[in-house]
C-alpha atoms as a PDB file:
ATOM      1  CA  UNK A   1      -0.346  10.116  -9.539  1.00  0.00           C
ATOM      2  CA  UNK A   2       1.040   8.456  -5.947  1.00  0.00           C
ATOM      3  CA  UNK A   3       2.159   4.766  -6.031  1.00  0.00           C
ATOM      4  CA  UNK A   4       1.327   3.145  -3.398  1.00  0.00           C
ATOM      5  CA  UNK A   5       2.484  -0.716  -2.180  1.00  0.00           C
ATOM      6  CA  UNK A   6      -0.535  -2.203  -0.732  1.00  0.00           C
ATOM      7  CA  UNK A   7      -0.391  -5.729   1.417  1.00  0.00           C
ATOM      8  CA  UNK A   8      -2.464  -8.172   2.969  1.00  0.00           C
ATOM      9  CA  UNK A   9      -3.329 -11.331   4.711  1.00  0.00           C
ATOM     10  CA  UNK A  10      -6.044 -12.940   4.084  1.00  0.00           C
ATOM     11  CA  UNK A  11      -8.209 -14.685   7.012  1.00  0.00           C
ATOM     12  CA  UNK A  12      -9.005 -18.184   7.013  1.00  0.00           C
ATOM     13  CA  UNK A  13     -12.672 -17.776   6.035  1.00  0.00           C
ATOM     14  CA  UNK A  14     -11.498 -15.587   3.063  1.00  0.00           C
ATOM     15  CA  UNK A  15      -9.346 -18.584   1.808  1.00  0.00           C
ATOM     16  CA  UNK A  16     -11.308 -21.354   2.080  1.00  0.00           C
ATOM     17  CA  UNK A  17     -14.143 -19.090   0.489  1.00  0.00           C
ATOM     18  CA  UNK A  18     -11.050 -18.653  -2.635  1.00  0.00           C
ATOM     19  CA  UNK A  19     -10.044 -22.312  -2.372  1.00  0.00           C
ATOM     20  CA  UNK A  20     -13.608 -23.249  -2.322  1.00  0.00           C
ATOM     21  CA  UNK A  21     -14.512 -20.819  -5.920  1.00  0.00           C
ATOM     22  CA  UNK A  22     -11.264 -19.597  -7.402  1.00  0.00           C
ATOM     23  CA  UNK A  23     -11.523 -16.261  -8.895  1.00  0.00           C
ATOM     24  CA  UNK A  24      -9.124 -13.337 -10.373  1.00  0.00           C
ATOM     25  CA  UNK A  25      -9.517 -11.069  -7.157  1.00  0.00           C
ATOM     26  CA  UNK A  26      -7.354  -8.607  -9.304  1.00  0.00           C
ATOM     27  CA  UNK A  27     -10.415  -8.638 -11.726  1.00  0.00           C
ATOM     28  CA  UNK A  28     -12.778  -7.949  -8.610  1.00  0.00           C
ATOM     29  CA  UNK A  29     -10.727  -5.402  -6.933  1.00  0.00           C
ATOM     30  CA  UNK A  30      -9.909  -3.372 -10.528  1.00  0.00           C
ATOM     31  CA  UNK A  31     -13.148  -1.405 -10.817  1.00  0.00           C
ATOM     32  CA  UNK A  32     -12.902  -0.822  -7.218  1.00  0.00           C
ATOM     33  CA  UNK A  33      -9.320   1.278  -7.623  1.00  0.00           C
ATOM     34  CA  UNK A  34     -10.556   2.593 -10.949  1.00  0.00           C
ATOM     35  CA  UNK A  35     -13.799   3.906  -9.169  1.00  0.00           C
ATOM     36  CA  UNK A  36     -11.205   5.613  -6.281  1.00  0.00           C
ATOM     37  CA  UNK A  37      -9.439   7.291  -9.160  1.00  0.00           C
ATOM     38  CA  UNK A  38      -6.503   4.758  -9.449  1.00  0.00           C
ATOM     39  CA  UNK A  39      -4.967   1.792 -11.857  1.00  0.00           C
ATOM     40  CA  UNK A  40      -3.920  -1.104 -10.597  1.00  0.00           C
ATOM     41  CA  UNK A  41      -0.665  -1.575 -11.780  1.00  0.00           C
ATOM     42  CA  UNK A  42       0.838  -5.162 -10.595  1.00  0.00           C
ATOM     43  CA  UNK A  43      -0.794  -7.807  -8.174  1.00  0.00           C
ATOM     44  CA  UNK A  44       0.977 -10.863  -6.555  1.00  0.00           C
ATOM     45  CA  UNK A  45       0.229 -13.490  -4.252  1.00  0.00           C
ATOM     46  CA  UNK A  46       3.127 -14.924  -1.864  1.00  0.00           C
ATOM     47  CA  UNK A  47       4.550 -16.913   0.768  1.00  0.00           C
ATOM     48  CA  UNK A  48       5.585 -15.058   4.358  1.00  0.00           C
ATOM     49  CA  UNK A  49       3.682 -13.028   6.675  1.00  0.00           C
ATOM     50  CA  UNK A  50       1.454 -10.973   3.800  1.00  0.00           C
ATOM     51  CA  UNK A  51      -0.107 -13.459   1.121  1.00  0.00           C
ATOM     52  CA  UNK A  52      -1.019 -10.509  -1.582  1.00  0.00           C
ATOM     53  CA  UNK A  53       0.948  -7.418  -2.335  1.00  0.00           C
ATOM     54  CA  UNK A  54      -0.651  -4.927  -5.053  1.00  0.00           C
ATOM     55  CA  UNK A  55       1.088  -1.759  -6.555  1.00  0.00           C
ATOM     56  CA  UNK A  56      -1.340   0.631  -7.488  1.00  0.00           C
ATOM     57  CA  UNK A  57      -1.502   4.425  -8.326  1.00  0.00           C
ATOM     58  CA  UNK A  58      -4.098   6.699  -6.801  1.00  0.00           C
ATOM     59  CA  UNK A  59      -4.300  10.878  -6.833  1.00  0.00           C
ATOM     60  CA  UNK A  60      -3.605  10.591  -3.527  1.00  0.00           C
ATOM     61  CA  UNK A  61      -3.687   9.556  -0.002  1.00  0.00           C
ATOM     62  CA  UNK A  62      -7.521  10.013  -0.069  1.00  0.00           C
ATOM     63  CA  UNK A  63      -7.801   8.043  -2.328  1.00  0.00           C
ATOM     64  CA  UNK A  64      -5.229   5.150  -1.449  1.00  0.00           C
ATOM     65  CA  UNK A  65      -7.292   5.295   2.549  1.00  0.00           C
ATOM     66  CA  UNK A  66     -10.404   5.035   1.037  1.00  0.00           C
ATOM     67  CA  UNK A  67      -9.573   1.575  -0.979  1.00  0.00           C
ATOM     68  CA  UNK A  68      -7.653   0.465   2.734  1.00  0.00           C
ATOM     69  CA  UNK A  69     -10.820   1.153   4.726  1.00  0.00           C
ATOM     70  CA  UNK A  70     -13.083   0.186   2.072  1.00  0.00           C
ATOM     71  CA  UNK A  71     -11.113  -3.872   1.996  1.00  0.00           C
ATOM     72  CA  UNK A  72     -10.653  -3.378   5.764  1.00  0.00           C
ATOM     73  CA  UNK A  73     -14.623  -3.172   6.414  1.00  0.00           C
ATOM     74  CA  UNK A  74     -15.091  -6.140   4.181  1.00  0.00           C
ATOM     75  CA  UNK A  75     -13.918  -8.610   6.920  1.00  0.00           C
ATOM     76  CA  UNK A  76     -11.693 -10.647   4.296  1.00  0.00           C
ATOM     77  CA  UNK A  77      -8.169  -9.425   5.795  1.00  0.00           C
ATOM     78  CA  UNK A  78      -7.115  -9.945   9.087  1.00  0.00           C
ATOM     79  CA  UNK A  79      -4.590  -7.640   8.312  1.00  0.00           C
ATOM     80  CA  UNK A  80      -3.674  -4.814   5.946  1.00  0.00           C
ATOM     81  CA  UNK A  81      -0.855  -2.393   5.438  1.00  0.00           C
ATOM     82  CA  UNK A  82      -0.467   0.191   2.774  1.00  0.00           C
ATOM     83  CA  UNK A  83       2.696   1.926   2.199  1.00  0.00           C
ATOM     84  CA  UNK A  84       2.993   5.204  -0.091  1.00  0.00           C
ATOM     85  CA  UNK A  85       6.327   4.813  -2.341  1.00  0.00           C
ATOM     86  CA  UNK A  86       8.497   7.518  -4.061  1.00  0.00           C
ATOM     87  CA  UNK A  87      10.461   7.055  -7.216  1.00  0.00           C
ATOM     88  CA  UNK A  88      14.154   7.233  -7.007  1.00  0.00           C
ATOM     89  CA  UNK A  89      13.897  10.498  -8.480  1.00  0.00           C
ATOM     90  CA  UNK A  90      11.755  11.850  -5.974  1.00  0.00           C
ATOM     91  CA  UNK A  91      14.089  10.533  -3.078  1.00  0.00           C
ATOM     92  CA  UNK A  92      17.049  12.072  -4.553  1.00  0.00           C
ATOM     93  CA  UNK A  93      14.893  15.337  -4.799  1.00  0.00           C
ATOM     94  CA  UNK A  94      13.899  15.014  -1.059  1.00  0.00           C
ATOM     95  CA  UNK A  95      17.419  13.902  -0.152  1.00  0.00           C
ATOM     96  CA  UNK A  96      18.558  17.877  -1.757  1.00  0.00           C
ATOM     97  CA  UNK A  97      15.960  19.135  -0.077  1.00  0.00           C
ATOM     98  CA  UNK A  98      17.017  17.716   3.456  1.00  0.00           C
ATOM     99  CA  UNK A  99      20.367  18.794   2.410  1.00  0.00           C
ATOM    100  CA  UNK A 100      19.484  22.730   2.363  1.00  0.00           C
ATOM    101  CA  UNK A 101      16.463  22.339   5.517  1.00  0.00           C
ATOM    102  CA  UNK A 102      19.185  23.661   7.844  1.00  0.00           C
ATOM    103  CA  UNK A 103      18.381  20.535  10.350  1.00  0.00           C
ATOM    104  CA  UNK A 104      21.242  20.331  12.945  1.00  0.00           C
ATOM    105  CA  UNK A 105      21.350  16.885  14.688  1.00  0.00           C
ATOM    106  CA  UNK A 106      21.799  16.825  18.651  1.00  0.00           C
ATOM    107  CA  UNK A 107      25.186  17.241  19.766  1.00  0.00           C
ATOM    108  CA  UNK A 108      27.395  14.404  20.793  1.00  0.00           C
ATOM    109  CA  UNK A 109      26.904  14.178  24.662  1.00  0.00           C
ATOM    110  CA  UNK A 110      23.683  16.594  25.031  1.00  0.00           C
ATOM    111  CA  UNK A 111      21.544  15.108  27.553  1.00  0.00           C
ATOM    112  CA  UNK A 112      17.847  15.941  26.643  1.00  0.00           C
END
Protein backbone atom coordinates (compact mmCIF):
# COMPACT_ATOMS: atom_id res chain seq x y z
CA UNK A 1 0.00 0.00 0.00
CA UNK A 2 0.98 3.98 -0.87
CA UNK A 3 1.14 6.44 2.10
CA UNK A 4 -0.03 9.34 1.39
CA UNK A 5 0.14 12.89 3.63
CA UNK A 6 -3.13 14.47 3.17
CA UNK A 7 -3.84 18.37 4.36
CA UNK A 8 -6.43 20.78 4.72
CA UNK A 9 -8.03 23.97 5.71
CA UNK A 10 -11.07 24.11 6.76
CA UNK A 11 -13.56 27.10 5.69
CA UNK A 12 -15.20 29.21 8.08
CA UNK A 13 -18.67 27.65 7.70
CA UNK A 14 -17.03 24.19 8.29
CA UNK A 15 -15.71 25.49 11.72
CA UNK A 16 -18.29 27.16 13.17
CA UNK A 17 -20.50 24.08 12.01
CA UNK A 18 -17.44 21.91 14.35
CA UNK A 19 -17.37 24.60 17.04
CA UNK A 20 -21.05 24.69 16.99
CA UNK A 21 -21.37 20.28 17.40
CA UNK A 22 -17.94 18.88 18.12
CA UNK A 23 -17.38 15.59 16.61
CA UNK A 24 -14.35 12.98 15.92
CA UNK A 25 -14.12 13.90 12.08
CA UNK A 26 -11.45 11.04 12.12
CA UNK A 27 -14.45 8.76 13.13
CA UNK A 28 -16.53 10.31 10.12
CA UNK A 29 -13.88 10.27 7.56
CA UNK A 30 -12.63 6.39 8.60
CA UNK A 31 -15.28 4.42 6.72
CA UNK A 32 -14.85 6.80 3.98
CA UNK A 33 -10.86 5.71 3.42
CA UNK A 34 -11.78 2.17 4.40
CA UNK A 35 -14.57 2.18 1.64
CA UNK A 36 -11.59 3.67 -0.99
CA UNK A 37 -9.50 0.70 0.02
CA UNK A 38 -7.30 2.54 2.64
CA UNK A 39 -6.58 2.85 6.68
CA UNK A 40 -6.27 5.81 8.17
CA UNK A 41 -3.25 5.71 9.93
CA UNK A 42 -2.67 9.12 12.07
CA UNK A 43 -4.88 12.39 12.09
CA UNK A 44 -3.90 15.83 13.60
CA UNK A 45 -5.25 19.13 13.86
CA UNK A 46 -2.77 22.29 13.91
CA UNK A 47 -1.85 25.76 13.92
CA UNK A 48 -0.33 27.45 10.42
CA UNK A 49 -1.64 27.61 7.04
CA UNK A 50 -3.32 23.79 6.99
CA UNK A 51 -5.49 23.11 10.25
CA UNK A 52 -5.68 19.05 9.69
CA UNK A 53 -3.01 16.82 8.32
CA UNK A 54 -3.98 12.93 7.97
CA UNK A 55 -1.53 10.04 6.99
CA UNK A 56 -3.30 7.44 5.38
CA UNK A 57 -2.52 4.37 3.13
CA UNK A 58 -4.45 3.67 -0.04
CA UNK A 59 -3.60 0.95 -3.11
CA UNK A 60 -2.95 3.74 -4.93
CA UNK A 61 -3.24 7.05 -6.50
CA UNK A 62 -6.84 6.12 -7.54
CA UNK A 63 -7.64 5.63 -4.68
CA UNK A 64 -5.85 8.53 -2.64
CA UNK A 65 -7.76 11.14 -5.77
CA UNK A 66 -10.86 9.69 -5.21
CA UNK A 67 -10.94 10.50 -1.20
CA UNK A 68 -9.31 14.30 -2.44
CA UNK A 69 -12.18 14.88 -4.88
CA UNK A 70 -14.65 13.15 -2.88
CA UNK A 71 -13.75 15.98 0.52
CA UNK A 72 -13.13 18.58 -2.22
CA UNK A 73 -16.91 18.33 -3.58
CA UNK A 74 -18.14 18.46 -0.04
CA UNK A 75 -17.58 22.29 0.20
CA UNK A 76 -15.97 21.94 3.84
CA UNK A 77 -12.23 22.84 2.66
CA UNK A 78 -11.29 25.82 1.09
CA UNK A 79 -8.28 24.15 0.41
CA UNK A 80 -6.73 20.70 0.08
CA UNK A 81 -3.40 19.20 -0.79
CA UNK A 82 -2.42 15.61 -0.86
CA UNK A 83 1.07 14.55 -1.12
CA UNK A 84 2.14 10.78 -1.95
CA UNK A 85 5.24 9.84 0.46
CA UNK A 86 7.99 7.15 0.05
CA UNK A 87 9.73 5.36 2.84
CA UNK A 88 13.36 5.97 3.30
CA UNK A 89 13.90 2.74 1.83
CA UNK A 90 12.20 3.44 -1.22
CA UNK A 91 14.17 6.82 -1.70
CA UNK A 92 17.40 5.18 -1.27
CA UNK A 93 16.12 2.58 -3.91
CA UNK A 94 15.13 5.46 -6.32
CA UNK A 95 18.28 7.40 -5.41
CA UNK A 96 20.35 3.82 -7.04
CA UNK A 97 18.17 3.89 -9.57
CA UNK A 98 18.89 7.63 -10.64
CA UNK A 99 22.38 6.66 -10.08
CA UNK A 100 22.51 3.98 -13.09
CA UNK A 101 19.53 6.15 -15.47
CA UNK A 102 22.53 7.48 -17.42
CA UNK A 103 21.00 11.25 -16.95
CA UNK A 104 23.76 13.77 -17.93
CA UNK A 105 23.03 17.30 -16.54
CA UNK A 106 23.51 20.40 -19.01
CA UNK A 107 26.91 21.50 -19.38
CA UNK A 108 28.35 24.42 -17.54
CA UNK A 109 27.87 27.41 -20.01
CA UNK A 110 25.36 25.66 -22.65
CA UNK A 111 22.95 28.18 -23.64
CA UNK A 112 19.57 26.40 -24.38
Amino acid sequence: MATYLCQGSYTTEAWANMIAHPVDRTEVVRPVIEKLGGKLLHAWFAFGDSDIFVIVEFPGNVEAAALALAIAGGGGFKAMKTTPLMSVAEALEAMKKAAKSGYKAPARGAHA
